[in-house]
PDB file of N, CA and C in Angstrom:
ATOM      1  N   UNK A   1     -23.606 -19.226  -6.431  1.00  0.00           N
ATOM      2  CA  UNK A   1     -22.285 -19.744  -6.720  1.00  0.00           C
ATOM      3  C   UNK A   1     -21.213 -18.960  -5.958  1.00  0.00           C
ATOM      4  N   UNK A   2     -20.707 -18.014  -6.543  1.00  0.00           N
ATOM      5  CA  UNK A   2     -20.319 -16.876  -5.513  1.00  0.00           C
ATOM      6  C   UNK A   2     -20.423 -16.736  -3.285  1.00  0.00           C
ATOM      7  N   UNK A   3     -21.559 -17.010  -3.431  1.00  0.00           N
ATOM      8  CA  UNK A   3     -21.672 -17.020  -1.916  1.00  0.00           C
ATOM      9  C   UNK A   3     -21.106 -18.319  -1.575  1.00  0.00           C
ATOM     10  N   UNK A   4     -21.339 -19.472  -2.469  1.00  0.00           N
ATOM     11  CA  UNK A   4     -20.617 -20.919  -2.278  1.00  0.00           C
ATOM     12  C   UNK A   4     -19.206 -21.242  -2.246  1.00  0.00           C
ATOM     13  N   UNK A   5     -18.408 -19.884  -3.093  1.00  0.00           N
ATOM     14  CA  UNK A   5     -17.046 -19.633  -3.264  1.00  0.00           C
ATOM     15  C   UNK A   5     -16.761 -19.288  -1.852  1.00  0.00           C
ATOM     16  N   UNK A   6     -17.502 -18.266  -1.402  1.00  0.00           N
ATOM     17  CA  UNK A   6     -16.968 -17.121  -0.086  1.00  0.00           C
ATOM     18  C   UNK A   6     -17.275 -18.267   0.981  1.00  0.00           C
ATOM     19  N   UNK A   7     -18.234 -19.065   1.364  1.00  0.00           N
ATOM     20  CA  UNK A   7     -18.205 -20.067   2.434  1.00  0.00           C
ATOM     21  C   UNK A   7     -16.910 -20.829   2.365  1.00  0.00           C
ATOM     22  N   UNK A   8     -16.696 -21.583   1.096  1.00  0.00           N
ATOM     23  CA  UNK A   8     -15.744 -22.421   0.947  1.00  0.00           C
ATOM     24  C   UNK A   8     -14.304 -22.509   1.590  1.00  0.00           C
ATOM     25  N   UNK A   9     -13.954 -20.542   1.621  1.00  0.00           N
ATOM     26  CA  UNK A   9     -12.972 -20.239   2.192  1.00  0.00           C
ATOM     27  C   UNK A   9     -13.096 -19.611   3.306  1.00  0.00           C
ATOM     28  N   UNK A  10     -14.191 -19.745   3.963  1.00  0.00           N
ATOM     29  CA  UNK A  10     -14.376 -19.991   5.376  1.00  0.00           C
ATOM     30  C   UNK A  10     -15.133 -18.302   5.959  1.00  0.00           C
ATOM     31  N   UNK A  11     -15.671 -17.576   4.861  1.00  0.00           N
ATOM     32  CA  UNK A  11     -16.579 -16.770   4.646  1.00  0.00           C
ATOM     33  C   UNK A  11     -17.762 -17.095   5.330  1.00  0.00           C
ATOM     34  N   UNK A  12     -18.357 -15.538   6.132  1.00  0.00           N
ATOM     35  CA  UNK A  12     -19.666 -15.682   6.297  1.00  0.00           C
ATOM     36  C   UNK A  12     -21.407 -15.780   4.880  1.00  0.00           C
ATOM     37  N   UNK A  13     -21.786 -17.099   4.219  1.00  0.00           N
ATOM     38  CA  UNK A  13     -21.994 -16.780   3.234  1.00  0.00           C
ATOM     39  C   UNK A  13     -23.341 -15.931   3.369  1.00  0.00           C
ATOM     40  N   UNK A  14     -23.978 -15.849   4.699  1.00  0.00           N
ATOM     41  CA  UNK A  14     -24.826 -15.013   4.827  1.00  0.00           C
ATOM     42  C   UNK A  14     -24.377 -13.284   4.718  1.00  0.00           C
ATOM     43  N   UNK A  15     -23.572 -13.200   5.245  1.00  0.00           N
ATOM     44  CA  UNK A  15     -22.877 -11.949   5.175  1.00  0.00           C
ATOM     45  C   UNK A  15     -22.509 -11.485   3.997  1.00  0.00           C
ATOM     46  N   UNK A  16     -22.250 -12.324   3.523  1.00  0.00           N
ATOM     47  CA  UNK A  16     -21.514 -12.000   1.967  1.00  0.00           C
ATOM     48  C   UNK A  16     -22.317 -11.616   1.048  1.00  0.00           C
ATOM     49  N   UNK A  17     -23.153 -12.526   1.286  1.00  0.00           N
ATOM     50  CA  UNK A  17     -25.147 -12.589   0.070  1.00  0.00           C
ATOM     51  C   UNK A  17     -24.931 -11.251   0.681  1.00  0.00           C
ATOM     52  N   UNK A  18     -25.786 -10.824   1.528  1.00  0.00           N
ATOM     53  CA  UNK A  18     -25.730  -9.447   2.191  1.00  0.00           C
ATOM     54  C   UNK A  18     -25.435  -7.948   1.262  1.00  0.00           C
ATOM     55  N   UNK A  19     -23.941  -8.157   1.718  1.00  0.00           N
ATOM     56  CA  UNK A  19     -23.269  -7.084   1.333  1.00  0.00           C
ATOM     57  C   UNK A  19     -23.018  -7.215  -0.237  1.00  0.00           C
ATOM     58  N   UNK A  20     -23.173  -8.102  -1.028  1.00  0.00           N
ATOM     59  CA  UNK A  20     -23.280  -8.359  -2.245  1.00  0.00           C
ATOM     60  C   UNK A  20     -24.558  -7.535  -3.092  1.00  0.00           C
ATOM     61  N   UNK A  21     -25.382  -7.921  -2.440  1.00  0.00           N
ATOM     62  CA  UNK A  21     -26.980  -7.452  -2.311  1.00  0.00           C
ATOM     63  C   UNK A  21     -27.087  -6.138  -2.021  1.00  0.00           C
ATOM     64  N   UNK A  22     -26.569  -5.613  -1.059  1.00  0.00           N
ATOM     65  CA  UNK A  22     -27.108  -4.018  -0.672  1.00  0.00           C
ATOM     66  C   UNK A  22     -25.790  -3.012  -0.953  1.00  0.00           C
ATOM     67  N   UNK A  23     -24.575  -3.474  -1.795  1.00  0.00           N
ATOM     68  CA  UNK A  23     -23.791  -2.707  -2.072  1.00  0.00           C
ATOM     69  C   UNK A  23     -22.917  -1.700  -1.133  1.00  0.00           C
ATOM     70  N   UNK A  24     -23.117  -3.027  -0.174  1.00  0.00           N
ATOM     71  CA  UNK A  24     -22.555  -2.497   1.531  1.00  0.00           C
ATOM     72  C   UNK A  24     -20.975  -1.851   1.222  1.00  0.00           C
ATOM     73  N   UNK A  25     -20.363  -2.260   0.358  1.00  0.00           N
ATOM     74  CA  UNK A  25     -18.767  -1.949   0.123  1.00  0.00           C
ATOM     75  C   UNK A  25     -18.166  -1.164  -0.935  1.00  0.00           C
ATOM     76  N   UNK A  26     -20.176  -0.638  -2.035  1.00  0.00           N
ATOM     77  CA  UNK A  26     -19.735  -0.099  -3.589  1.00  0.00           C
ATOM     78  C   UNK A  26     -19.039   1.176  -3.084  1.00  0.00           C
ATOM     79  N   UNK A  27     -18.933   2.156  -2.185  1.00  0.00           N
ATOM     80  CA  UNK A  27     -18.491   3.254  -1.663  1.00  0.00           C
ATOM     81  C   UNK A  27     -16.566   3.090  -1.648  1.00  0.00           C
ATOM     82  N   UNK A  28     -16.890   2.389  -0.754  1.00  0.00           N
ATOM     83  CA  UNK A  28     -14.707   1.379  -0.298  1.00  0.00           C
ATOM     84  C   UNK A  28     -14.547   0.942  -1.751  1.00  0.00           C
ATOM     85  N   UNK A  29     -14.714   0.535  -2.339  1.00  0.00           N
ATOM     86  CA  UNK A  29     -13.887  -0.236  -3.700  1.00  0.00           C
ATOM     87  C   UNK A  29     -14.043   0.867  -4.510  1.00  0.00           C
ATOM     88  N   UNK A  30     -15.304   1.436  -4.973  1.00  0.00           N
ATOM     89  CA  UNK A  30     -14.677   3.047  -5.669  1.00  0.00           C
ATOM     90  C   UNK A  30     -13.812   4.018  -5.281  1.00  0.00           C
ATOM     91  N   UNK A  31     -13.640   3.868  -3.764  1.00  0.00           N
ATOM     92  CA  UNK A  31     -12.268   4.680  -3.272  1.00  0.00           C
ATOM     93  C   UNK A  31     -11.163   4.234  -3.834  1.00  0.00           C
ATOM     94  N   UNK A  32     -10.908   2.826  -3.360  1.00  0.00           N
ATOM     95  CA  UNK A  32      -9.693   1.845  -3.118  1.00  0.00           C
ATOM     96  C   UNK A  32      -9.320   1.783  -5.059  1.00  0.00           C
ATOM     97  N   UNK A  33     -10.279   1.793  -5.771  1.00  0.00           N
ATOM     98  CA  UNK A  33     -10.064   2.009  -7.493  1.00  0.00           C
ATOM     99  C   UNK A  33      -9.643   3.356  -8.165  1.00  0.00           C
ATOM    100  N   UNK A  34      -9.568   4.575  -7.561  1.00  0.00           N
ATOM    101  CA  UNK A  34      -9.471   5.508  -7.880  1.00  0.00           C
ATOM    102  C   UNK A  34      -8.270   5.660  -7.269  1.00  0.00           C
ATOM    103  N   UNK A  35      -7.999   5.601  -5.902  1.00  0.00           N
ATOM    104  CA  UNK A  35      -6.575   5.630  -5.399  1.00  0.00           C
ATOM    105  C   UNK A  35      -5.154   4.631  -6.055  1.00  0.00           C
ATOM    106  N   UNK A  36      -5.897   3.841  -6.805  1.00  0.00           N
ATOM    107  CA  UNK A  36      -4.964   2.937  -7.536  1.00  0.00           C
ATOM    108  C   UNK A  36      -4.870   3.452  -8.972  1.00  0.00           C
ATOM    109  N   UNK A  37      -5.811   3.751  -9.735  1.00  0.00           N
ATOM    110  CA  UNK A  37      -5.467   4.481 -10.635  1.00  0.00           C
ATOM    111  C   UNK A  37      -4.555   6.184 -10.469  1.00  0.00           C
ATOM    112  N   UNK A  38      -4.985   6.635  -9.258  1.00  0.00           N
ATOM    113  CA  UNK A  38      -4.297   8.108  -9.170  1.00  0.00           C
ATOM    114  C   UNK A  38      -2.486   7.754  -8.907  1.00  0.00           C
ATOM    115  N   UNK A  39      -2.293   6.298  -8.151  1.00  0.00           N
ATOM    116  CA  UNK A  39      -0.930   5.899  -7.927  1.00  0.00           C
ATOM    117  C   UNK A  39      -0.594   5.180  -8.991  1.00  0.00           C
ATOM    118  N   UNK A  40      -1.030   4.473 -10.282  1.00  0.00           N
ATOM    119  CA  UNK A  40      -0.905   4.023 -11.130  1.00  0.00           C
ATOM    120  C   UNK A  40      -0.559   2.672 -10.893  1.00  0.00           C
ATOM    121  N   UNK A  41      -1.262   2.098  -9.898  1.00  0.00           N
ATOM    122  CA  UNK A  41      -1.277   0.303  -9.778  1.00  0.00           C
ATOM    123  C   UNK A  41      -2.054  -0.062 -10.410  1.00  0.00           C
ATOM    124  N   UNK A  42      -1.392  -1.401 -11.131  1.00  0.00           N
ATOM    125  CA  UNK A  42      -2.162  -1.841 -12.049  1.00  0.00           C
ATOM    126  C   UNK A  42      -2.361  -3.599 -11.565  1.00  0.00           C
ATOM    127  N   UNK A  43      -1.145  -3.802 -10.293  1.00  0.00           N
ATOM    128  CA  UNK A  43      -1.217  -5.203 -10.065  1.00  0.00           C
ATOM    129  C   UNK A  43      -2.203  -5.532  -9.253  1.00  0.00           C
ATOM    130  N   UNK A  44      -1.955  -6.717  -8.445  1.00  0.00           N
ATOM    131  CA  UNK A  44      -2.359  -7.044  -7.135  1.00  0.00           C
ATOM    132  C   UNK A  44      -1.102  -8.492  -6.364  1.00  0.00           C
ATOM    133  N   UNK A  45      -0.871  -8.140  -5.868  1.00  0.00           N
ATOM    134  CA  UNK A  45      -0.430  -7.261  -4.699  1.00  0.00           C
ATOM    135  C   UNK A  45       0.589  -6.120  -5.566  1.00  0.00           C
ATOM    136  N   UNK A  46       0.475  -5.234  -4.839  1.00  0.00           N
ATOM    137  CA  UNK A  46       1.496  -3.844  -4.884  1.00  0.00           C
ATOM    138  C   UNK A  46       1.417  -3.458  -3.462  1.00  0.00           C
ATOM    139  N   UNK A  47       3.029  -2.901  -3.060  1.00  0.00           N
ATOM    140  CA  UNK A  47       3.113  -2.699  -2.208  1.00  0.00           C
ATOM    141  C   UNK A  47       3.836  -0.907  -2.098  1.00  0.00           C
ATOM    142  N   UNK A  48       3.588  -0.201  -1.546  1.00  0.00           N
ATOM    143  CA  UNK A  48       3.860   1.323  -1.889  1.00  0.00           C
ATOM    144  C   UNK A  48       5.039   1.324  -0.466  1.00  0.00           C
ATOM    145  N   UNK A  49       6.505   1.176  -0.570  1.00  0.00           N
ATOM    146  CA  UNK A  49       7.354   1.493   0.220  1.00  0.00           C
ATOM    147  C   UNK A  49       8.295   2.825   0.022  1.00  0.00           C
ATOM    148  N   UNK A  50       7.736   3.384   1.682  1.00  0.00           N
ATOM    149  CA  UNK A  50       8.304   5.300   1.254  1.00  0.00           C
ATOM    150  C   UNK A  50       7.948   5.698  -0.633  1.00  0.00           C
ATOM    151  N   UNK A  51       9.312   5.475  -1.152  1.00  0.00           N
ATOM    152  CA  UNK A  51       8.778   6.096  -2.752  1.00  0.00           C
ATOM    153  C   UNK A  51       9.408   5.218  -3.522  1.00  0.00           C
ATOM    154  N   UNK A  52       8.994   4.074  -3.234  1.00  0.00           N
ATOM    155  CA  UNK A  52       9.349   2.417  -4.416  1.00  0.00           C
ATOM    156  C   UNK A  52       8.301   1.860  -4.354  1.00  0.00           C
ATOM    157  N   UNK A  53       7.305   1.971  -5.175  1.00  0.00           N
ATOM    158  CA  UNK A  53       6.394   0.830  -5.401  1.00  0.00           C
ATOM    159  C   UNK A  53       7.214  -0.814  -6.257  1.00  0.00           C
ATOM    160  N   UNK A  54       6.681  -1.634  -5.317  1.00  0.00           N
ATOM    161  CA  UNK A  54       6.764  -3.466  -5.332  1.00  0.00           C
ATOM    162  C   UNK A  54       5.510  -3.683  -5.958  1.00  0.00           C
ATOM    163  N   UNK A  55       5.769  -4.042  -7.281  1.00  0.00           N
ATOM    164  CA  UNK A  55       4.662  -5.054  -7.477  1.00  0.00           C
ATOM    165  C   UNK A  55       4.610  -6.829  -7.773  1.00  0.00           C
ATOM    166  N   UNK A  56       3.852  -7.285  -7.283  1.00  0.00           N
ATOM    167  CA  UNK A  56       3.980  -8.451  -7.487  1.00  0.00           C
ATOM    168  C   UNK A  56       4.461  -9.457  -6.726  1.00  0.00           C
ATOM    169  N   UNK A  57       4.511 -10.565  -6.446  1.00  0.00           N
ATOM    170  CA  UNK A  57       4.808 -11.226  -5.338  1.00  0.00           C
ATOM    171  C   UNK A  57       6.188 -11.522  -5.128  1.00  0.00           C
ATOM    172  N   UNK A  58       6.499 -10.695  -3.520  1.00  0.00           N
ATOM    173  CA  UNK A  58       7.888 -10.641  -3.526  1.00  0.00           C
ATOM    174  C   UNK A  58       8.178 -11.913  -2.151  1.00  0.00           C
ATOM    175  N   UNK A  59       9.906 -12.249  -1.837  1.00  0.00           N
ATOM    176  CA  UNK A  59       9.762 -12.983  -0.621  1.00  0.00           C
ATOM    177  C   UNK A  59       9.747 -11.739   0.197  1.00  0.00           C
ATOM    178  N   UNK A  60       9.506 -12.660   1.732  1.00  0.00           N
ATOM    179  CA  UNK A  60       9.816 -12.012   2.651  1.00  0.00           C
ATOM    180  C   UNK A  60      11.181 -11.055   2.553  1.00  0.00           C
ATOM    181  N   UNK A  61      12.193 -12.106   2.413  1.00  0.00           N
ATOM    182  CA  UNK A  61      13.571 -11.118   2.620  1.00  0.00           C
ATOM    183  C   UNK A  61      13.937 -10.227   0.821  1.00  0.00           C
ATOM    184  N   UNK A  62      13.144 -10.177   0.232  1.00  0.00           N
ATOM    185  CA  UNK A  62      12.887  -9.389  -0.979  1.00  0.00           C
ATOM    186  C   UNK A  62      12.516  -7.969  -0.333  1.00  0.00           C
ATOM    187  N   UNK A  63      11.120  -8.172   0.210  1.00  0.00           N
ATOM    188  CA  UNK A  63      10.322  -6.760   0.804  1.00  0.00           C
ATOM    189  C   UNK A  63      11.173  -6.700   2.143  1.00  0.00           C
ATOM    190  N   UNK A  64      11.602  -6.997   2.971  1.00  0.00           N
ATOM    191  CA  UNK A  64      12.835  -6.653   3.481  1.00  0.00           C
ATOM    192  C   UNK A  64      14.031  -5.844   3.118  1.00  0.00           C
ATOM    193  N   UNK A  65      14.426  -6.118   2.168  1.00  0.00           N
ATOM    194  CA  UNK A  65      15.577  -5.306   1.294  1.00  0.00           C
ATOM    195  C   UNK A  65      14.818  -4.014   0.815  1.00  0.00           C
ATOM    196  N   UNK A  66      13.642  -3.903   0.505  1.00  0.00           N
ATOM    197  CA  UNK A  66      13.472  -2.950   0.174  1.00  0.00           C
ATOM    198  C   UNK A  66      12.792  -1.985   1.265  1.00  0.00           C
ATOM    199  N   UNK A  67      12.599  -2.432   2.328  1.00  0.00           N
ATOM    200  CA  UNK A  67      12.370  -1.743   3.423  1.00  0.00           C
ATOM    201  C   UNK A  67      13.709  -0.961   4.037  1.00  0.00           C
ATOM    202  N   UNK A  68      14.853  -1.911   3.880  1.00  0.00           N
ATOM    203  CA  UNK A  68      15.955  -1.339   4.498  1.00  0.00           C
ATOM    204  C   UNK A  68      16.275  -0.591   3.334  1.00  0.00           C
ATOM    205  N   UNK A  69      16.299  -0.400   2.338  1.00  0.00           N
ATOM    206  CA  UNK A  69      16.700   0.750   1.164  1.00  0.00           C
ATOM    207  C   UNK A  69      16.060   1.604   1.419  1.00  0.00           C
ATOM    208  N   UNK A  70      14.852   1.796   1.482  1.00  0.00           N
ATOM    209  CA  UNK A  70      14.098   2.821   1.863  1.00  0.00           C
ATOM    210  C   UNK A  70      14.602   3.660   3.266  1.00  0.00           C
ATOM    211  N   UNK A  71      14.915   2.972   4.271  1.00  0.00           N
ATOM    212  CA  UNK A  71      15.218   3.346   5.623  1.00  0.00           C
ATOM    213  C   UNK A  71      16.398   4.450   4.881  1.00  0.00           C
ATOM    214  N   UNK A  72      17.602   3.898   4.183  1.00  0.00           N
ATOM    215  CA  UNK A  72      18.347   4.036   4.159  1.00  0.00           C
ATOM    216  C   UNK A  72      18.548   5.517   3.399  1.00  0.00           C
ATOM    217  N   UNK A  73      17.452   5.530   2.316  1.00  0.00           N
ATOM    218  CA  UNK A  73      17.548   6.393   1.492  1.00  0.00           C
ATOM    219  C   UNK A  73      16.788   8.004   2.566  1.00  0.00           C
ATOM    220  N   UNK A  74      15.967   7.584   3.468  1.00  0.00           N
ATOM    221  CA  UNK A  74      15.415   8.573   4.523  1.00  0.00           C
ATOM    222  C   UNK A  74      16.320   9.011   4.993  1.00  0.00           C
ATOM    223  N   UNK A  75      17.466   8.242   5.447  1.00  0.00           N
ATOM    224  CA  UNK A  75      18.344   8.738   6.300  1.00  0.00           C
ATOM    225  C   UNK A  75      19.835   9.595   5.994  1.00  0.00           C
ATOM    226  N   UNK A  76      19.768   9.044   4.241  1.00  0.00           N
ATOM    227  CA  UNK A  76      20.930   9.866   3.990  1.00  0.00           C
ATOM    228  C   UNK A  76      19.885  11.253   3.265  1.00  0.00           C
ATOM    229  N   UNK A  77      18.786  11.438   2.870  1.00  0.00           N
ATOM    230  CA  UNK A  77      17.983  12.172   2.435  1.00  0.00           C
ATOM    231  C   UNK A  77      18.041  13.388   3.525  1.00  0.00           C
ATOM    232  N   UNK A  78      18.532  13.177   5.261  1.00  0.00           N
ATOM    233  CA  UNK A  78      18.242  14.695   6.231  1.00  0.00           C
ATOM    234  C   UNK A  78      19.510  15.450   6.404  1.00  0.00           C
ATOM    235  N   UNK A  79      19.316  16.596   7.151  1.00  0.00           N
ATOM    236  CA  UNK A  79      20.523  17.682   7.227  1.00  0.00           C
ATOM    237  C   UNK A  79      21.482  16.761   7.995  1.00  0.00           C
ATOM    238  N   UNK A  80      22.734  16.803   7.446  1.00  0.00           N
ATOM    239  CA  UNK A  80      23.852  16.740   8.140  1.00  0.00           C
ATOM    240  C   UNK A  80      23.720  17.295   9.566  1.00  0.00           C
ATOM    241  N   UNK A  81      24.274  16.204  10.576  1.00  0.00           N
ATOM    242  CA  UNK A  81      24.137  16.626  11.849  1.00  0.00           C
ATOM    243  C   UNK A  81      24.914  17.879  12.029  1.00  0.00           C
ATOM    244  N   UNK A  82      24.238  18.936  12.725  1.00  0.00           N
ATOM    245  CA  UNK A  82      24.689  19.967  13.454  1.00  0.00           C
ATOM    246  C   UNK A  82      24.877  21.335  11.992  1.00  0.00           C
ATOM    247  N   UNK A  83      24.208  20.786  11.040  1.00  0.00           N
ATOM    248  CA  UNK A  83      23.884  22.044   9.685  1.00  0.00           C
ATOM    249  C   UNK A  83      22.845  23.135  10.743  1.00  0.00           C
ATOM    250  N   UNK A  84      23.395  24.400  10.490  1.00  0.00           N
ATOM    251  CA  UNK A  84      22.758  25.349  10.905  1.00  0.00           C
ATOM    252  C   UNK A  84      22.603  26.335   9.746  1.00  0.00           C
ATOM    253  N   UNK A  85      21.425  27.590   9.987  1.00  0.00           N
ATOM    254  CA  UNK A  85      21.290  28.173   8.625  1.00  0.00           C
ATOM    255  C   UNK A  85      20.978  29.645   9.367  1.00  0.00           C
ATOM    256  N   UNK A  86      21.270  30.297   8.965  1.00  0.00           N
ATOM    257  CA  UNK A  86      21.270  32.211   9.243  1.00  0.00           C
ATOM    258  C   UNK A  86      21.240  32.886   8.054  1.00  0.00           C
ATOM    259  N   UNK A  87      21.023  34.070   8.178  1.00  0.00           N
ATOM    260  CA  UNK A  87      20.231  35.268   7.071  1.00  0.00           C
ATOM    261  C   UNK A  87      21.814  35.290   6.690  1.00  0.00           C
ATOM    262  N   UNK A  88      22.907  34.689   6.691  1.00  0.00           N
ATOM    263  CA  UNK A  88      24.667  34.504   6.189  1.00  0.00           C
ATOM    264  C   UNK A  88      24.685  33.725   5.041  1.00  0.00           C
ATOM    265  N   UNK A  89      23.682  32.599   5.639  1.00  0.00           N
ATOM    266  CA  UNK A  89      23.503  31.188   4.420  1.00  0.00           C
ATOM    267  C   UNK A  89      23.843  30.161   5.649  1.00  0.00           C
ATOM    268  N   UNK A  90      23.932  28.280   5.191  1.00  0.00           N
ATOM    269  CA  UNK A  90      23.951  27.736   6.104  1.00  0.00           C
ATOM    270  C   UNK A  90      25.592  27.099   6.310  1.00  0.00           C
ATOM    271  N   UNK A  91      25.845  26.736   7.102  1.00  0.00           N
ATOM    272  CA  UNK A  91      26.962  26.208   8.138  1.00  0.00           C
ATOM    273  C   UNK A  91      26.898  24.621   8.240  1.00  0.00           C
TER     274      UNK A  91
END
């Protein structure tokens, strides 16, 4: 049934039986499950931008906005141009 699902959507279903069978991927998905629990995703899709996790299905110009917030927040986040620092304190 399963391999009939994965053809359907245009899946190799030989490939799939396969790796279904010999646990070609149990290694990657116990990674990819542990890294989601250590970041605390619980959706699917989540998207991890700089330090805003998106979950859930956003538009294009949604995850856009939050790309440029992010940019934005990097950029007011560095030293003031031309801050210098000496054993005085900084300038």
């Amino acid at each position: 049934m399963l391999t009939e699902l994965a053809g359907d959507i245009g899946l190799d279903q030989a490939a799939y039986r396969e790796a279904l069978e010999t646990g070609k991927y149990k290694e990657a998905h116990r990674k990819a499950l542990e890294h989601a629990y250590r970041e605390n995703i619980t959706s699917v899709p989540t998207f991890v931008i700089g330090g805003t996790t998106v979950a859930g299905v956003r538009s294009k110009e949604t995850l856009e906005q939050f790309i440029n917030d992010e940019i934005e927040k990097q950029k007011s986040n560095r030293f003031p141009e031309g801050l210098s620092c000496g054993s005085d304190g900084c300038n």
